[in-house]
Protein backbone atom coordinates (compact mmCIF):
# COMPACT_ATOMS: atom_id res chain seq x y z
CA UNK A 1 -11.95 18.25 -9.76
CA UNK A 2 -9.14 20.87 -10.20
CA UNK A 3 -5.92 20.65 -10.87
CA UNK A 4 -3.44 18.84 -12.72
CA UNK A 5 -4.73 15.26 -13.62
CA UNK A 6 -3.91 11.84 -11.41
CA UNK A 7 -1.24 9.89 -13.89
CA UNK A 8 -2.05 6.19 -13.90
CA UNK A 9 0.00 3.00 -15.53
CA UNK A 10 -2.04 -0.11 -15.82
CA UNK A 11 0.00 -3.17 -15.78
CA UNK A 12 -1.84 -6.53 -16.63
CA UNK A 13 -1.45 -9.33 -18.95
CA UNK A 14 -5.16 -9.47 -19.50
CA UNK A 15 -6.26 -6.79 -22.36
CA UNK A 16 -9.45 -6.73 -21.31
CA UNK A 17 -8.71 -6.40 -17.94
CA UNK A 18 -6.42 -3.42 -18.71
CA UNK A 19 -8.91 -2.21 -21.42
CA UNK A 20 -11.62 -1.99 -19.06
CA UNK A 21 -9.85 -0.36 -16.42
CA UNK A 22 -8.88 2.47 -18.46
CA UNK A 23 -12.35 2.90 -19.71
CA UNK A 24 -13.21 3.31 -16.20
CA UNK A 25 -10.61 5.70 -15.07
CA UNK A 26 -10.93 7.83 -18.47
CA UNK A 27 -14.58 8.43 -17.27
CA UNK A 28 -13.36 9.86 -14.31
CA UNK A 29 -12.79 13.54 -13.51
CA UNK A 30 -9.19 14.36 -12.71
CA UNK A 31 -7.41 10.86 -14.06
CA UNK A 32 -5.29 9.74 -17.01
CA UNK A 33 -4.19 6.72 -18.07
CA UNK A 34 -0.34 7.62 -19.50
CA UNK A 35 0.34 4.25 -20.40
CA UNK A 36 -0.34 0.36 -20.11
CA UNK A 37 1.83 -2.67 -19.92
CA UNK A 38 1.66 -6.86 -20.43
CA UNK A 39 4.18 -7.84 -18.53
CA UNK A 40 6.16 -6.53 -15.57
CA UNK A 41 9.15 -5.23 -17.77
CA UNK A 42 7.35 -2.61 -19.55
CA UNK A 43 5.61 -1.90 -16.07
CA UNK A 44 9.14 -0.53 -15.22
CA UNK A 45 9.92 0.84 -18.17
CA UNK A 46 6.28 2.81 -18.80
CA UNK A 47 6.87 3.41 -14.79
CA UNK A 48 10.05 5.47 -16.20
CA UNK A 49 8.95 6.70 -19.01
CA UNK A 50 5.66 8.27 -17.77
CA UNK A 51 6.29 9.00 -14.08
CA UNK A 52 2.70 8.52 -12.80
CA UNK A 53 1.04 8.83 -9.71
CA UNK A 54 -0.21 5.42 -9.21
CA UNK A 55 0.11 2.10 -10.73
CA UNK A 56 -2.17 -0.60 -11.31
CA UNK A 57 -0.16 -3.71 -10.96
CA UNK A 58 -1.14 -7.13 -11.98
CA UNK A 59 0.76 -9.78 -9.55
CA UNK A 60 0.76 -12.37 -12.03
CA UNK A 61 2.28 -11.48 -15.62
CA UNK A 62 4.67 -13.53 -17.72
CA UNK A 63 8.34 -12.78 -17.16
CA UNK A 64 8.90 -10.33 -14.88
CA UNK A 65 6.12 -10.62 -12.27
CA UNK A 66 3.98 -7.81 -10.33
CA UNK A 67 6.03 -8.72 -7.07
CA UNK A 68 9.81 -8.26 -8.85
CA UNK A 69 8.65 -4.85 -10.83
CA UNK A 70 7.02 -3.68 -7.60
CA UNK A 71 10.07 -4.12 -5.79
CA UNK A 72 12.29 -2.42 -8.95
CA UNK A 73 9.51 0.61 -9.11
CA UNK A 74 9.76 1.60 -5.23
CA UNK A 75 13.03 0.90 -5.37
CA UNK A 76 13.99 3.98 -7.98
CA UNK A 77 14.07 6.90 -6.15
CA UNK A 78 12.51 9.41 -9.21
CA UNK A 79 9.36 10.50 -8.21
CA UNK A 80 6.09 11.30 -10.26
CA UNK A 81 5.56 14.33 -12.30
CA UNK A 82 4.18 16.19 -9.49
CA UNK A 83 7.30 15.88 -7.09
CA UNK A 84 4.80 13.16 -4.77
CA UNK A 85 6.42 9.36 -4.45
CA UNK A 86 5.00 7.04 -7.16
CA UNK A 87 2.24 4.47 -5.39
CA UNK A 88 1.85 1.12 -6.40
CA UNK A 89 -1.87 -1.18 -5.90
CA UNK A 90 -1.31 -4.30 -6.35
CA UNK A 91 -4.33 -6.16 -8.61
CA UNK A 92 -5.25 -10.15 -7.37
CA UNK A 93 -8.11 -11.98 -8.37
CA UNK A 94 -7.99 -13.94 -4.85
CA UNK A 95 -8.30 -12.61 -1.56
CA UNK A 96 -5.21 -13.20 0.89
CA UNK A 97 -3.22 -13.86 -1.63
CA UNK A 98 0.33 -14.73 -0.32
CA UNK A 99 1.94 -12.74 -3.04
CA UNK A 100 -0.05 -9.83 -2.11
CA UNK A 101 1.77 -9.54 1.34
CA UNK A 102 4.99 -9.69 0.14
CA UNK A 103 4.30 -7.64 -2.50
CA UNK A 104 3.45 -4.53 0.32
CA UNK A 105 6.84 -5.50 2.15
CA UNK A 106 8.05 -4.48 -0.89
CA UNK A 107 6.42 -0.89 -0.76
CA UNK A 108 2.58 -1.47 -2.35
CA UNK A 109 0.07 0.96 -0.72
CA UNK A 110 -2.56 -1.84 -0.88
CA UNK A 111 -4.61 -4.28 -3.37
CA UNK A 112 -7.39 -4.61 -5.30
CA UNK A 113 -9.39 -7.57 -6.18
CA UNK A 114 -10.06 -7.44 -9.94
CA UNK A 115 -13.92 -7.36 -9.39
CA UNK A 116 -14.05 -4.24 -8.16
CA UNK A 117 -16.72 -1.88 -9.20
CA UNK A 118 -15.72 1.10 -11.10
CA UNK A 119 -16.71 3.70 -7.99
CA UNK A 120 -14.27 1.39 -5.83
CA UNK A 121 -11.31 1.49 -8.57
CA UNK A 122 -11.45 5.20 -9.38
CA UNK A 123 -11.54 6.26 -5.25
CA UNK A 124 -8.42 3.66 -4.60
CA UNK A 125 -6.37 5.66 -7.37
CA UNK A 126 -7.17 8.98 -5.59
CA UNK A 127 -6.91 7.65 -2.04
CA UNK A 128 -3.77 6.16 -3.03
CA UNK A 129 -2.73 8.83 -4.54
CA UNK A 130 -2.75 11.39 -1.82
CA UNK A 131 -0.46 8.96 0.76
CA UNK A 132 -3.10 6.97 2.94
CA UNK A 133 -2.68 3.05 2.47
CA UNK A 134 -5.37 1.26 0.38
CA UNK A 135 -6.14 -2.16 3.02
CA UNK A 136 -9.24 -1.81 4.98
CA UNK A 137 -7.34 -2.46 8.98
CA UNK A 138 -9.10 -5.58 9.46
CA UNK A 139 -7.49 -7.01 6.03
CA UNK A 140 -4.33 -5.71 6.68
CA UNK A 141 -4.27 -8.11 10.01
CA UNK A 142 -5.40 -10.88 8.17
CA UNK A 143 -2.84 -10.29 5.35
CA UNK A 144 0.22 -9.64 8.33
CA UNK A 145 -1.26 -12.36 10.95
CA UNK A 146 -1.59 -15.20 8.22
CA UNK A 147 2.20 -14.22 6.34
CA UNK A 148 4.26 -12.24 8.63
CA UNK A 149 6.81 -14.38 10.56
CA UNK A 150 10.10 -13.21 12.28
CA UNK A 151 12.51 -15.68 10.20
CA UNK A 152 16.05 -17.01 11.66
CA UNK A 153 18.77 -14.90 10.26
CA UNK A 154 16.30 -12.64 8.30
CA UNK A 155 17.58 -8.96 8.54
CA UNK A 156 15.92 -6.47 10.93
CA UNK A 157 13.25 -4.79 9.49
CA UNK A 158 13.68 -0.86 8.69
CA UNK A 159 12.63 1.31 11.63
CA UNK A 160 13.78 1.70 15.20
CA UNK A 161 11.22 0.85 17.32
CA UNK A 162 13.15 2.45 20.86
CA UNK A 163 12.83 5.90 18.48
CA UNK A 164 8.77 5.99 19.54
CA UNK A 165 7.33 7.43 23.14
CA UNK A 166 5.65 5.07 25.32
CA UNK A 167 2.25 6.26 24.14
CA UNK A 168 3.27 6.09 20.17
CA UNK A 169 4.28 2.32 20.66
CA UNK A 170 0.67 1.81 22.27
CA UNK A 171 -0.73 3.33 19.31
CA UNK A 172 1.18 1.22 17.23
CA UNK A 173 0.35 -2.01 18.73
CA UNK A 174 -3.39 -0.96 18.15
CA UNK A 175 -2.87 -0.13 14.90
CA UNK A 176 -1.20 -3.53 13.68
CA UNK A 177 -3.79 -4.93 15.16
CA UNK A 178 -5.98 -3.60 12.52
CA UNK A 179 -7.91 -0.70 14.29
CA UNK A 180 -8.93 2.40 12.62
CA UNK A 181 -8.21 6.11 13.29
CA UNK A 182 -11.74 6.07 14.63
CA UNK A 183 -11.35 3.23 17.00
CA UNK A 184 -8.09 4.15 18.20
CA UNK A 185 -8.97 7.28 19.58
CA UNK A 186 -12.12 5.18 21.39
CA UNK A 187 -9.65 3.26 22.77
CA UNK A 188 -7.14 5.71 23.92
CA UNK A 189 -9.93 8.41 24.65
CA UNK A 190 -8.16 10.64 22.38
CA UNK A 191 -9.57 13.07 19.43
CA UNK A 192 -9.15 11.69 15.96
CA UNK A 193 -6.71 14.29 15.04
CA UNK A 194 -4.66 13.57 17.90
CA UNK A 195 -4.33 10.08 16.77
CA UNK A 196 -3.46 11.01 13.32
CA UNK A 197 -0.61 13.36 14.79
CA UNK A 198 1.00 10.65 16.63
CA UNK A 199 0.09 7.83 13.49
CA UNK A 200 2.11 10.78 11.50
CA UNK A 201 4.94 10.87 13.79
CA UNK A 202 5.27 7.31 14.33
CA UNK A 203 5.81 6.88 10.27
CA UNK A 204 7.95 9.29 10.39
CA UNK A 205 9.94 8.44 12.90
CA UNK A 206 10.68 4.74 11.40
CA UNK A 207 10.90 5.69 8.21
CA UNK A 208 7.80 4.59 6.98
CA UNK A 209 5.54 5.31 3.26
CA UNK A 210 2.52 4.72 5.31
CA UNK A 211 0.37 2.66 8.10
CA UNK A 212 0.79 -1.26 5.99
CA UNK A 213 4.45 -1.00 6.40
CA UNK A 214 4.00 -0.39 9.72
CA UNK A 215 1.90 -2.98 10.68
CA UNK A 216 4.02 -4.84 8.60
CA UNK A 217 6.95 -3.76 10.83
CA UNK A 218 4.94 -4.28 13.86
CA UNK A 219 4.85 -7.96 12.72
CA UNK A 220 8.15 -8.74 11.49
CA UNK A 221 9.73 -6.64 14.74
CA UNK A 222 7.81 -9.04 16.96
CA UNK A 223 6.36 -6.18 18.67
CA UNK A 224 3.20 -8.01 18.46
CA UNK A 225 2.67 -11.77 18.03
CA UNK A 226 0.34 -12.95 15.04
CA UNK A 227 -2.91 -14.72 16.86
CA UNK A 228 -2.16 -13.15 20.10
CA UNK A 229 -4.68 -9.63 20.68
CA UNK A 230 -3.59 -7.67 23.61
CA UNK A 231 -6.13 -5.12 24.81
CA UNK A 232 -6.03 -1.51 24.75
């Protein structure tokens, strides 16, 4: 690989966990590990100090937690080195993990489970790292469906839903309910690129980092019910 190398901050309280992961990623072609942190206050602070690409973030650490210093990171506005927006995977050692969907409300690109093999680890920093969303679809509905409920005086969720065509709300409702690119356009009888067009429009329209937080939206907006699968 060419180019200038993928930054990555590893955030976990476990220093093998963190020790082993960076063993991995310095293997790689095309990654570096700037920096790694205990808890979630260095997170931020390494996060600041090193302006990476990606981080690797632990969900449980003592004092400041994964969820809090995911929030803080995607809340600062500096981006990487590189000029691209900083992406955060969160790290769980359970699958469905409640934490894990709040912690992509907060603006996580996806998780990890800490057994991951080291060809899984080093393609989720790169994937990651170029914008696309780290949840396989039919996760992300399990995540959303299990978690996401509209809550009495909750604010509205970022994104203006009347903003989308007719067709781009269809493709929406598809998507949050955890179909790919692939089986969208089956479903619509469109080409793949044509889907990815109006999955490009649609996150830019709302306001979106990428397709979780908008089947996150999709949720929360009661655009679609949790349980309840309309068809195409």
């Amino acid at each position: 690989m060419t180019g200038t190398p993928l930054r990555v901050v590893v955030a976990d309280d476990q220093a093998l966990v963190r020790s082993g992961f960076r063993m991995i990623l310095a293997a790689a072609d095309g990654v570096d590990v700037v920096a790694e942190a205990a808890e979630g206050d260095d997170a931020c602070a390494a996060v600041r100090r090193t302006r990476p690409d990606v981080v690797l973030m632990d969900i449980r650490m003592p004092g400041l937690d994964g969820l809090a210093a995911t929030r803080r990171i995607m809340a600062d506005p500096s981006p990487a080195l590189d000029g691209r927006p900083c992406r955060v995977i969160i790290l769980t050692t359970f699958d469905l993990d409640h934490y894990v969907y709040e912690a992509l409300n907060a603006g996580a690109s996806g998780f990890l489970l800490k057994d991951v093999t080291p060809e899984q680890l080093v393609a989720a920093v790169r994937l990651v790292s170029a914008g696309d969303a780290l949840l396989a679809p039919t996760i992300t509905r399990r995540l959303v469906e299990r978690f996401a409920r509209p809550a009495a005086g909750k604010p509205p969720p970022t994104g203006d839903l009347t903003t989308l065509t007719p067709r781009e709300l269809e493709v929406l409702r598809l998507l949050a309910r955890g179909l790919s690119n692939a089986e969208l356009a089956a479903a619509l009888s469109l080409s793949i690129e044509t889907v990815k067009t109006h999955v490009t429009r649609i996150l830019t329209k709302l306001h979106l980092r990428d397709r979780v937080q908008a089947v996150v939206l999709a949720y929360e907006s009661a655009l679609i019910t949790p349980g309840v699968h309309d068809s195409p």
